[in-house]
Structure formats: C-alpha cells, structure tokens
Protein backbone atom coordinates (compact mmCIF):
# COMPACT_ATOMS: atom_id res chain seq x y z
CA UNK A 1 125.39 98.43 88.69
CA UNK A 2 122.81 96.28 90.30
CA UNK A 3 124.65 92.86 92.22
CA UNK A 4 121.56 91.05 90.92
CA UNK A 5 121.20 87.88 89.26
CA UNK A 6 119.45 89.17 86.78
CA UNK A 7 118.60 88.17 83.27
CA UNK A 8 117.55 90.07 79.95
CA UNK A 9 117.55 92.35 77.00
CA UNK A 10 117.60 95.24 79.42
CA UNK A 11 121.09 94.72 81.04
CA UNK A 12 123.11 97.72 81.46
CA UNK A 13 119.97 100.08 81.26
CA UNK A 14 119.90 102.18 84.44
CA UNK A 15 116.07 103.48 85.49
CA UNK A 16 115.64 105.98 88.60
CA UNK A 17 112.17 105.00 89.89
CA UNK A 18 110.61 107.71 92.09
CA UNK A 19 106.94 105.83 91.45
CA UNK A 20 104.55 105.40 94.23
CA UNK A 21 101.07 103.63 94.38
CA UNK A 22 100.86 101.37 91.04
CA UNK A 23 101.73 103.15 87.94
CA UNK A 24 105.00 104.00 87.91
CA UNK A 25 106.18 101.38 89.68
CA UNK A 26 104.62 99.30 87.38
CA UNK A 27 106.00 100.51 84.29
CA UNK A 28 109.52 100.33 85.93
CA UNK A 29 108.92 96.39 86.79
CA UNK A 30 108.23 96.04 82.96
CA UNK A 31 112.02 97.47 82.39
CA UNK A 32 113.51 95.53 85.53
CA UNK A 33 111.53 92.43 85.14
CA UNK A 34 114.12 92.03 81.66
CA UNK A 35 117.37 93.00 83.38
CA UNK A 36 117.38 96.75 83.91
CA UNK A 37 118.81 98.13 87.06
CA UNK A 38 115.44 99.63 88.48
CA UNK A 39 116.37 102.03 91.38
CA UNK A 40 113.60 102.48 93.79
CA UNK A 41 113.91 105.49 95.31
CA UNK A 42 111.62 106.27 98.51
CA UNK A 43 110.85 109.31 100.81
CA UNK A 44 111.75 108.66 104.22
CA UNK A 45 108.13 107.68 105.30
CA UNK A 46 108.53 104.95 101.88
CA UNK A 47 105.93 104.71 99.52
CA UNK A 48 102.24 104.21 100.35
CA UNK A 49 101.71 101.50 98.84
CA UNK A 50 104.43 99.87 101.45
CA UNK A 51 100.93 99.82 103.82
CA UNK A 52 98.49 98.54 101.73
CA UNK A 53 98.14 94.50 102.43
CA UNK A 54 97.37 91.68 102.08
CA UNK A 55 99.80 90.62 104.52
CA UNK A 56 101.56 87.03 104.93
CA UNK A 57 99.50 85.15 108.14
CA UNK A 58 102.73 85.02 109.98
CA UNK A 59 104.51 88.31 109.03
CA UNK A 60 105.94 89.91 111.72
CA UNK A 61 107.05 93.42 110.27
CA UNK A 62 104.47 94.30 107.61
CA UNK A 63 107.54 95.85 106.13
CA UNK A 64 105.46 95.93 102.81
CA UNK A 65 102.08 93.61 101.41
CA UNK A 66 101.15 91.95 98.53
CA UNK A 67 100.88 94.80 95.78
CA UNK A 68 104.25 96.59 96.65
CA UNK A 69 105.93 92.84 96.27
CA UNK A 70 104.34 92.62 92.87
CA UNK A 71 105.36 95.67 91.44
CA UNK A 72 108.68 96.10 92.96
CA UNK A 73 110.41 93.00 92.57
CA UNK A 74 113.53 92.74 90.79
CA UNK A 75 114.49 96.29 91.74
CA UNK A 76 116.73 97.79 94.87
CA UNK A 77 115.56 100.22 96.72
CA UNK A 78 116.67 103.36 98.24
CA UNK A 79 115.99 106.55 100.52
CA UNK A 80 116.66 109.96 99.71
CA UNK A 81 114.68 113.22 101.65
CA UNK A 82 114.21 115.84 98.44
CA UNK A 83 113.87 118.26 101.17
CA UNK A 84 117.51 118.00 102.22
CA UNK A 85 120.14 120.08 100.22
CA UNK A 86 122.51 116.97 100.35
CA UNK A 87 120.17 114.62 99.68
CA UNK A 88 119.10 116.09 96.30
CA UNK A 89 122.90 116.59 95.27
CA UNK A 90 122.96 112.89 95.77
CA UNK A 91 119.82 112.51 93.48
CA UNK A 92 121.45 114.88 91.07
CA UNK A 93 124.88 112.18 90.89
CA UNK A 94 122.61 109.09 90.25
CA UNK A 95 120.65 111.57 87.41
CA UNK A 96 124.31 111.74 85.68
CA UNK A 97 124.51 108.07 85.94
CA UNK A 98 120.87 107.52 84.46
CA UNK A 99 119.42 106.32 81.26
CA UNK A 100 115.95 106.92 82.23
CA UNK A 101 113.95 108.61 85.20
CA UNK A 102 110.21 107.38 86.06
CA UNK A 103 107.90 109.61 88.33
CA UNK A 104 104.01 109.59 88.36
CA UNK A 105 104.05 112.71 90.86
CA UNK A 106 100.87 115.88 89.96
CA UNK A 107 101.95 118.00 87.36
CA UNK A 108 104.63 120.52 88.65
CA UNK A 109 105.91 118.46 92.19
CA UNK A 110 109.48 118.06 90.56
CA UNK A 111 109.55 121.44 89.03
CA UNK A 112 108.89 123.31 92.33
CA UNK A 113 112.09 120.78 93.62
CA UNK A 114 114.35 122.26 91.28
CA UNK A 115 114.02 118.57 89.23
CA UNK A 116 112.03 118.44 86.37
CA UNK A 117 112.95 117.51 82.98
CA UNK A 118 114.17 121.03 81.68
CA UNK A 119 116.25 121.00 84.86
CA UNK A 120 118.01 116.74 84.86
CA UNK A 121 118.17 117.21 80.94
CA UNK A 122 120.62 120.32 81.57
CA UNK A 123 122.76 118.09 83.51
CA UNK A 124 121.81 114.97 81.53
CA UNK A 125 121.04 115.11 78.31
CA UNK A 126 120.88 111.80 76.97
CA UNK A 127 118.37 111.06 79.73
CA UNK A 128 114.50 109.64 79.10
CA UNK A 129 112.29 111.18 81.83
CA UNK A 130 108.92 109.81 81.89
CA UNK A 131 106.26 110.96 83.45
CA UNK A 132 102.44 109.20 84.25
CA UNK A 133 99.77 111.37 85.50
CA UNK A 134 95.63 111.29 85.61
CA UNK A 135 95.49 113.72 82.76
CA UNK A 136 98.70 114.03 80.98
CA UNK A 137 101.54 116.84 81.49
CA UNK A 138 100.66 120.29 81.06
CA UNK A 139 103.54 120.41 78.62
CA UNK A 140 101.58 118.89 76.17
CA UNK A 141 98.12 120.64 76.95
CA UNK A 142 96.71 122.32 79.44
CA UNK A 143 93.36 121.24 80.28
CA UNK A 144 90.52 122.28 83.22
CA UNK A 145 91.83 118.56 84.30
CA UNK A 146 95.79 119.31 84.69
CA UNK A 147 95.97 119.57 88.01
CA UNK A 148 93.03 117.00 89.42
CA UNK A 149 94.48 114.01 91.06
CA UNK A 150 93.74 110.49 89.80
CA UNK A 151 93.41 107.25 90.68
CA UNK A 152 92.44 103.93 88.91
CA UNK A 153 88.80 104.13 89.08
CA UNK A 154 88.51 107.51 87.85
CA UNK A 155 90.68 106.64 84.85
CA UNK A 156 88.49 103.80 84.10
CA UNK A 157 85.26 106.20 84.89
CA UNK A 158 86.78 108.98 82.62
CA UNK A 159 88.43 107.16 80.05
CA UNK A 160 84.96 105.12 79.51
CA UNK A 161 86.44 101.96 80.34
CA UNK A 162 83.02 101.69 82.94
CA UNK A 163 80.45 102.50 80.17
CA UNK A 164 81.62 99.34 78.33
CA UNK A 165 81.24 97.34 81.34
CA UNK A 166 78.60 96.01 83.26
CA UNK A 167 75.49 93.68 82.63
CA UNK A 168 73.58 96.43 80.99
CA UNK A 169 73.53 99.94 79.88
CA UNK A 170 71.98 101.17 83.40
CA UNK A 171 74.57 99.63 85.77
CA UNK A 172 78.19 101.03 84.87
CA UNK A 173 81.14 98.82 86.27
CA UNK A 174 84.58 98.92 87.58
CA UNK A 175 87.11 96.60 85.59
CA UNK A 176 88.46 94.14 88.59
CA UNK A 177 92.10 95.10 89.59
CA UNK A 178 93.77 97.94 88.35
CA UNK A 179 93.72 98.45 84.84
CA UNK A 180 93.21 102.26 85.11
CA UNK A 181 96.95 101.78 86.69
CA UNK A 182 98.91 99.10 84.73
CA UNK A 183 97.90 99.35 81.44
CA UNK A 184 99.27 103.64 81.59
CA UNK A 185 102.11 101.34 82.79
CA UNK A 186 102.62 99.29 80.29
CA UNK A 187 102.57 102.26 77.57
CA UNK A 188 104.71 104.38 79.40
CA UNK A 189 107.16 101.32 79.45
CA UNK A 190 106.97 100.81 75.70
CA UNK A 191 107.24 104.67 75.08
CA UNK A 192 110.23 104.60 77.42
CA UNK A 193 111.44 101.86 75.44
CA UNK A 194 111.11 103.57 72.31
CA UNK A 195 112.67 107.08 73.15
CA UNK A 196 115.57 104.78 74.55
CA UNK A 197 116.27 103.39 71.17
CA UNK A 198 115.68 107.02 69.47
CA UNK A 199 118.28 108.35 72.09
CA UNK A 200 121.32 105.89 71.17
CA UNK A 201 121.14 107.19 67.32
CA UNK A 202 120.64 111.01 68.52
CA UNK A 203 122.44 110.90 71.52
CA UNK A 204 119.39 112.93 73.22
CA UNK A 205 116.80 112.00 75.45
CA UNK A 206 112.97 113.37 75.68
CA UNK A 207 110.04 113.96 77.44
CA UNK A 208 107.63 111.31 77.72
CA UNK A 209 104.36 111.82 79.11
CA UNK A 210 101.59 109.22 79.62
CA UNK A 211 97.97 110.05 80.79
CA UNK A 212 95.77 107.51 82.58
CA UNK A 213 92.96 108.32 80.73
CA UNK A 214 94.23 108.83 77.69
CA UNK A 215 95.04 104.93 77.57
CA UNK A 216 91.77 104.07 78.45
CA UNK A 217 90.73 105.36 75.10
CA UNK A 218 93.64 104.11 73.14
CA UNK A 219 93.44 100.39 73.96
CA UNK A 220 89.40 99.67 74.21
CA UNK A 221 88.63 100.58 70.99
CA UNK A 222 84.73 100.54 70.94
CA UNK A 223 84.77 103.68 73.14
CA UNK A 224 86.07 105.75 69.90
CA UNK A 225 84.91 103.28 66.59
CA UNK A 226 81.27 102.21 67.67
CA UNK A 227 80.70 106.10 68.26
CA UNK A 228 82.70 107.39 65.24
CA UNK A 229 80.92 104.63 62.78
CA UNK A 230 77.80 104.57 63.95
CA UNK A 231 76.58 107.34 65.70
CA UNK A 232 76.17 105.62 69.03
CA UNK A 233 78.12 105.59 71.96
CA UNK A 234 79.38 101.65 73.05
CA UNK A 235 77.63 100.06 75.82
CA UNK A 236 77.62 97.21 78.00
CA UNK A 237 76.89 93.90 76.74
CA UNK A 238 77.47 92.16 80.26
CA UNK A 239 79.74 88.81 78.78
CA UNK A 240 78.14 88.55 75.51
CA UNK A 241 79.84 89.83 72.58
CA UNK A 242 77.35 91.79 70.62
CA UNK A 243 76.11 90.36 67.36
CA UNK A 244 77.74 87.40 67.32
CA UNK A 245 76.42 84.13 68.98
CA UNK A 246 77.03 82.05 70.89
CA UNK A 247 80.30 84.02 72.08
CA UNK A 248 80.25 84.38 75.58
CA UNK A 249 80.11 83.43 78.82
CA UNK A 250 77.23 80.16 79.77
CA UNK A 251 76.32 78.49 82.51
CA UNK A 252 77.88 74.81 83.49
CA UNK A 253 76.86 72.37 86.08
CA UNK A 254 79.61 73.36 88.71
CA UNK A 255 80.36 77.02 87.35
CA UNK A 256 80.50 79.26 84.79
CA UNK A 257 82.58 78.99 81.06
CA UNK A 258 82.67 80.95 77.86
CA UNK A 259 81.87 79.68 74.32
CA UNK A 260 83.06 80.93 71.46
CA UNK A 261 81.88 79.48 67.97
CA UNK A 262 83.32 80.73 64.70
CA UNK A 263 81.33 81.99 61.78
CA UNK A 264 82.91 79.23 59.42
CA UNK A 265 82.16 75.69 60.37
CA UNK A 266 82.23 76.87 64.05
CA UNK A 267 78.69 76.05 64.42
CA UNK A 268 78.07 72.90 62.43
CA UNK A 269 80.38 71.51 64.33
CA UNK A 270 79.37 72.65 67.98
CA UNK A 271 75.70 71.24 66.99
CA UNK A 272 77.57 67.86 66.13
CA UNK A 273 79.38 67.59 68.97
CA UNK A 274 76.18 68.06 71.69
CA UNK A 275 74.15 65.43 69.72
CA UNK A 276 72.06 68.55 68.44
CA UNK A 277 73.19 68.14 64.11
CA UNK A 278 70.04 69.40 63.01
CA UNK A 279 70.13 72.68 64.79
CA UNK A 280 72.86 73.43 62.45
CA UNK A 281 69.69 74.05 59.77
CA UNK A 282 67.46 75.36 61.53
CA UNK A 283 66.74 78.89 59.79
CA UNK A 284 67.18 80.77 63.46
CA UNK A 285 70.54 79.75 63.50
CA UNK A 286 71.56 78.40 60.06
CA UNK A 287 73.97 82.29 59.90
CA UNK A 288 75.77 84.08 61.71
CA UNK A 289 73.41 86.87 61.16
CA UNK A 290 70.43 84.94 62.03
CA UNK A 291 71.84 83.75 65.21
CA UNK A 292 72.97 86.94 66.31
CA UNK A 293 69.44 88.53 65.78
CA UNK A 294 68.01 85.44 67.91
CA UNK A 295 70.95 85.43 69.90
CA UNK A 296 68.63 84.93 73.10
CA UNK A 297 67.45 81.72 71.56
CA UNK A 298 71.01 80.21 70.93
CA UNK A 299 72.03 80.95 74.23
CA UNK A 300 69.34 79.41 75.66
CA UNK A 301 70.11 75.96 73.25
CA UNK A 302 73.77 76.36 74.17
CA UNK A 303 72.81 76.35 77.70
CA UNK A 304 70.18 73.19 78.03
CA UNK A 305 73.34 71.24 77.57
CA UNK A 306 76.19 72.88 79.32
CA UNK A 307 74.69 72.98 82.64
CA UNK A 308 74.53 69.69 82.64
CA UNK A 309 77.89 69.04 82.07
CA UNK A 310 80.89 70.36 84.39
CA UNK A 311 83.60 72.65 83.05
CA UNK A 312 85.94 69.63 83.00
CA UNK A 313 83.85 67.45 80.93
CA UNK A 314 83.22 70.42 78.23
CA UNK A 315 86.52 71.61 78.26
CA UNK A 316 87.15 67.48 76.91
CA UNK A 317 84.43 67.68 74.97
CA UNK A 318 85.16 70.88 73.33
CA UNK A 319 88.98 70.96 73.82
CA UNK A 320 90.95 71.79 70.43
CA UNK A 321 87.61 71.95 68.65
CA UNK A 322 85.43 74.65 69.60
CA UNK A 323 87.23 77.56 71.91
CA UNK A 324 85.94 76.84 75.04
CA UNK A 325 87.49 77.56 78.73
CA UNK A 326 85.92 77.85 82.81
CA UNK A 327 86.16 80.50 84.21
CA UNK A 328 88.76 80.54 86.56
CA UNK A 329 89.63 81.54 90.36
CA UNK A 330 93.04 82.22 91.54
CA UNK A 331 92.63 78.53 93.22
CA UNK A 332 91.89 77.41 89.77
CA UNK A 333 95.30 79.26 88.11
CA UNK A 334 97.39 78.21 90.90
CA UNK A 335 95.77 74.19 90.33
CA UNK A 336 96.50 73.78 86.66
CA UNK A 337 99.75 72.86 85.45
CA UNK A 338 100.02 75.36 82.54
CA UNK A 339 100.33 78.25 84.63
CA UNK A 340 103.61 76.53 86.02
CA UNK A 341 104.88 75.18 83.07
CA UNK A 342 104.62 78.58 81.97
CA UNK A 343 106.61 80.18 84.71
CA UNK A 344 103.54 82.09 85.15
CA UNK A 345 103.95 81.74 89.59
CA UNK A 346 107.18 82.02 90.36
CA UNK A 347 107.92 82.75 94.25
CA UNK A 348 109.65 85.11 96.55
CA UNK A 349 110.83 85.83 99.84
CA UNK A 350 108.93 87.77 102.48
CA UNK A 351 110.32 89.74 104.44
CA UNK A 352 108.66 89.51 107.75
CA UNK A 353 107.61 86.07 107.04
CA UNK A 354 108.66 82.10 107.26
CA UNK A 355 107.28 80.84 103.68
CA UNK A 356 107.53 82.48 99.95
CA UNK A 357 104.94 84.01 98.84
CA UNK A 358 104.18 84.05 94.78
CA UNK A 359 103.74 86.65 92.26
CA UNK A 360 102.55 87.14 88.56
CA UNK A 361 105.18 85.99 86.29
CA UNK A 362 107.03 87.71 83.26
CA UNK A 363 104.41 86.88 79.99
CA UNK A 364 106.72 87.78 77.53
CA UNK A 365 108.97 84.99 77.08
CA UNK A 366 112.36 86.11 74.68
CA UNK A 367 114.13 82.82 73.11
CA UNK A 368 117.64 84.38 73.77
CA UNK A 369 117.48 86.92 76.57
CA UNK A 370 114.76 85.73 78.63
CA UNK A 371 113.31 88.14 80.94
CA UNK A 372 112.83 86.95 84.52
CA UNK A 373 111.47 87.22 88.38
CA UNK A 374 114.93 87.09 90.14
CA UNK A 375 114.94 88.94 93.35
CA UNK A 376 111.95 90.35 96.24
CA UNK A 377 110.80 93.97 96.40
CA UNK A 378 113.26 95.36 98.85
CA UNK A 379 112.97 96.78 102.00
CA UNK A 380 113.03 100.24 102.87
CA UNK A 381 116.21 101.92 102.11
CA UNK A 382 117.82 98.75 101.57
CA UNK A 383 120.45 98.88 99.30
CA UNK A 384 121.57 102.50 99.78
CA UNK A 385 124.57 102.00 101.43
CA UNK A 386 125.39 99.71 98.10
CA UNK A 387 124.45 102.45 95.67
CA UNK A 388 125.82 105.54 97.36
CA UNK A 389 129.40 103.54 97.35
CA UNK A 390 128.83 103.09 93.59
CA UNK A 391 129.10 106.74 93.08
CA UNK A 392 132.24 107.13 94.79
CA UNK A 393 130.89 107.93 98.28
CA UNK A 394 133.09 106.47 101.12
CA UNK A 395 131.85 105.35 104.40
CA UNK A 396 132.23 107.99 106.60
CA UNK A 397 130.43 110.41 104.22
CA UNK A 398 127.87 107.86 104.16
CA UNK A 399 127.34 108.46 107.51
CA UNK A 400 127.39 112.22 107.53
CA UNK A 401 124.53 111.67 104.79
CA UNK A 402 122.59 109.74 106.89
CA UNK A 403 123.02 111.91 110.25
CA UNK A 404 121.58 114.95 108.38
CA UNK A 405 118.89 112.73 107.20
CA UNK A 406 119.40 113.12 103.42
CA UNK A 407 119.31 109.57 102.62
CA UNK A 408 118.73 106.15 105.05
C-alpha cells in the first residue's frame, strides 16, 4: 500500500491508472485526492501529457508541466512496457491486487494486449474496470463513431456544449479549459464509485464505460429539455440568462460583474439600493415577465449605475443582499482570502524547480474523513522499485525486470 500521508474515505481502495492526457487521469485524482492508492502506470516514453507546459521559470528538467501536476498529484507512479512478456505478467500481479482499473485508451487497445475486461475479470473478479472514451465502448453500442478518436473540443462540439455557448446563435464557442475532459472524469469517478459499493455486497465487479460526449448531454440540460419542450434547439445567450432580467453579466467601472435579481422582492430591493425606488413601478419592469420581454431596457438601467461604480464598491453595496460577484482572474482567486481559507490553493513541489508551485484544491470538504492534496505528481517511474517489492519481488529480480526493459 501507498507510504503516503494520505487522508480520506478512500483508504485501502487500490486504483491501477493507465490514463493519459486528462480524462482518466482525472477521474483517478477524484479517487486519490480522498485517500485511494492511485497507481500511475506509464509506457516507457511516460504519458503525453508529461510534455505539455506551462513550465516553472527556473525548472531545469521539464520532467512534467502544469496539467500533469494537477491531475496526478497524490498518486505514485510507475513504468511497465505492455510489449514485454514480463512486463505484462507484472501488470497481471498488481490486477490481482486491484480494486479498480482506469484506462481511457480507443476502443479495443487492451483487448488486442491480451487485457481487457473479459480477460483481468477472469483473473479478478471482484475488479471495477472503467473505461472513458470519445464515444463510449462498443460493448454497449456500436456506432459509425466507435472507433474515431476524441479530444475535448470535439466532445464539447459533438455533445452541443458549443451551440449553447457564445455571444449569439452565429458564433459557436469553446467552453475555456477542459470540460469536454473532466467532467467524463468526474462521472466515471462517481460510476466507479458506485460499482465499488455494488461489488462489496456481490462480491463482483463490472464494466463501466463513460463517453465524452455522452456527458456533454447529461449535465447541460438545455441541449435535451429546450428541444424536447419546445420544439427548438437551445442557443447561445452570450452571459444573459434568457427570460429573466437582470441576470447576468454588466459592465463596472474597472471590469466586468454579474447580477442576479430574484423574482420575489429581488427587484424592489435592487431599485432601492441604487437610489432608483420608483423603477420598481414602472410597468416595463414592475414583473418578471415584463422585464424579461424588455430585458434590453433593464440592462441598460442596471448598467447607467454599475459602471460607475467598481466591483469592490458593488460587491459592498450589494453584498448579502442582491447576488452579485466580479468577475474574476486567476490574480483575483489567488488575492482573496476565501480561496485560502478554503484550502482551495494548496502547494506542491516541483520537480525540476526551487519554489512550490500551487494547484486546484479538493472542493468537497467531508467533516470526518477529509479528503486532501498530500503529495506531487511523481516522476517518471518513480516509485516502481517500491511497488514491485510490494508484490513479493526481490531485488535482484528487480533488476532482471528492468534489464529486459519490462518495467523502469
């Protein structure tokens, strides 16, 4: 088991992690990030995502950047060649071992290795095997899309994350980040989570297979209810939220911030509060209905006074009365004492480099087994000297297994 100083509800759970890119790993830095012992396990040429920066100023190695740190923390890594005879046998021991197995290879890669889930199930069959891919597992329907490859911007093309974004209808627009990536992530860890549980009353694992784009659908929910109630696909409303007003984003004198009044007293109040009462009467805006049909004419009311005021002087002004908040940078997160108070940045070490470096904390915050950023991504290969000994593997075969290039 992992040396860690880990923390959480997770302890004892043991994950095999053959993730590369975002995805996968992601979903296994949900199970680590609460006390699971995440295996990484690499190729010999490591995971891609190893190269992709940004980079520390003064890092000397560029053993790995700023996205594999994020994703991979709190988990050791390893290096096994698939292509070797031994070094799959060793795969095969650590499968024994395992609880659960994440992979976000194309449909097929593991099968044509001799290790997919009809195969590790033989051996294992208590194990969870979960698998992320652009369009699903063939196992559960085979589609003209099986075997494309996928990325995050096609999942958000494909799963119509894009047609809901944008200023307008005419100008379709990437979601910043990687949604298309974490959030099949963050399913596939709460479906791994849930066959888990299943598994310790049946004694069996199962198959569990998450597609990109099917998540795209499941969690934006205009893409499927606008259409299916109305008739009409969903479409952009840049940072407006349609029919209702003011509820979105406005301009302020040293920014930008985002309004939200309720349909209660929200707006009786707001009027009050900019010196504006008898706007709260005024048949354009008296409703909710009305103002949303003249929604251009609130906005523009809401406006004349916010950009004369800076974000810091509405967010007094407005602050546990009317939902209100800037927009913020990273410079602005990493400035305002929530996000620390929060444990929201905690830091790492860099390897490669002289100073930490920080990444996004652990949101969900458990009163009793509190989940936790404890440990760096690691470097290639680090730790598997550590967990080839914790199968039973002296020293000397260690070294056999690393002259014949089955594992580093």
């Amino acid at each position: 088991m992992s040396k860690f100083a880990t923390s959480g509800g997770l302890k004892g759970l043991r994950v095999l992690d053959l993730g590369h890119a975002l995805a996968a790993p992601f979903c296994g830095q949900m199970l680590a990030d609460h006390g699971a012992d995440v295996i990484k396990i690499e190729a010999p040429d490591g995971d891609m995502s190893r190269r992709i920066g940004p980079y520390a100023e003064d890092d000397t190695t560029h053993e790995y950047g700023g996205m594999f740190q994020s994703c991979n923390r709190n988990k050791r890594g390893m290096v096994i060649d698939f292509k070797n005879a031994a070094g799959r046998e060793v795969f095969l021991q650590l499968v024994d071992r395992a609880d659960v197995l994440i992979e976000n290879f194309r449909a097929g890669v593991m099968e044509r290795l001799g290790l997919g889930f009809d195969a590790l199930s033989k051996r294992n069959p208590r194990l969870v095997y979960t698998s992320i891919r652009g369009f699903g597992d063939p196992r559960n329907g085979r589609t003209v899309y099986t075997d494309w490859p996928a990325v995050d911007i096609v999942a958000q093309a494909m799963g119509g994350l894009m047609s809901i974004t944008g200023p307008d209808g005419n100008s379709p627009m990437k979601v910043g980040g990687g949604p298309g990536d974490t959030i099949p992530g963050l399913f596939a860890a709460y479906a791994t989570l849930v066959a888990i549980i299943e598994s310790r009353v049946s004694g069996k694992g199962q198959y569990v297979d998450v597609a990109m784009v099917d998540s795209m659908v499941a969690l934006f929910e205009p893409l499927t209810v606008t259409y299916s109630y109305t008739g009409t696909p969903a479409r952009p409303n840049g940072s407006r939220m349609p029919a209702i007003a003011p509820f979105g984003r406005v301009a302020t004198k040293d920014g930008f911030g985002v309004l939200a009044v309720s349909a209660g007293r929200g707006w009786a109040l707001f009027c009050e509060l900019i010196g504006r009462a008898e706007l709260a009467t005024d048949p354009r805006f008296a409703t909710p209905a009305a103002r949303g049909v003249n929604e251009d004419a609130v906005y523009a009311v809401v406006e004349e006074f916010t950009s004369k005021h800076s974000c810091a002087d509405l967010v007094t002004l407005f602050g546990g009365k009317i939902p209100f908040a800037p927009v913020y940078d990273s410079e602005d997160i990493f400035n305002d004492p929530y996000f620390q108070v929060r444990e929201m940045l905690p830091q790492v070490e860099q390897p490669g480099s002289q100073r930490k470096v920080t990444v996004a904390g652990v949101p969900q915050k458990l009163s009793r087994t509190p989940g936790g950023v404890h440990q760096r991504a690691p470097t290639l290969g680090e730790h598997t000297e550590d967990i080839l000994g914790e199968l039973g593997i002296d020293g000397g075969a260690i070294a056999a297994l690393r002259q014949s290039g089955a594992v580093a």
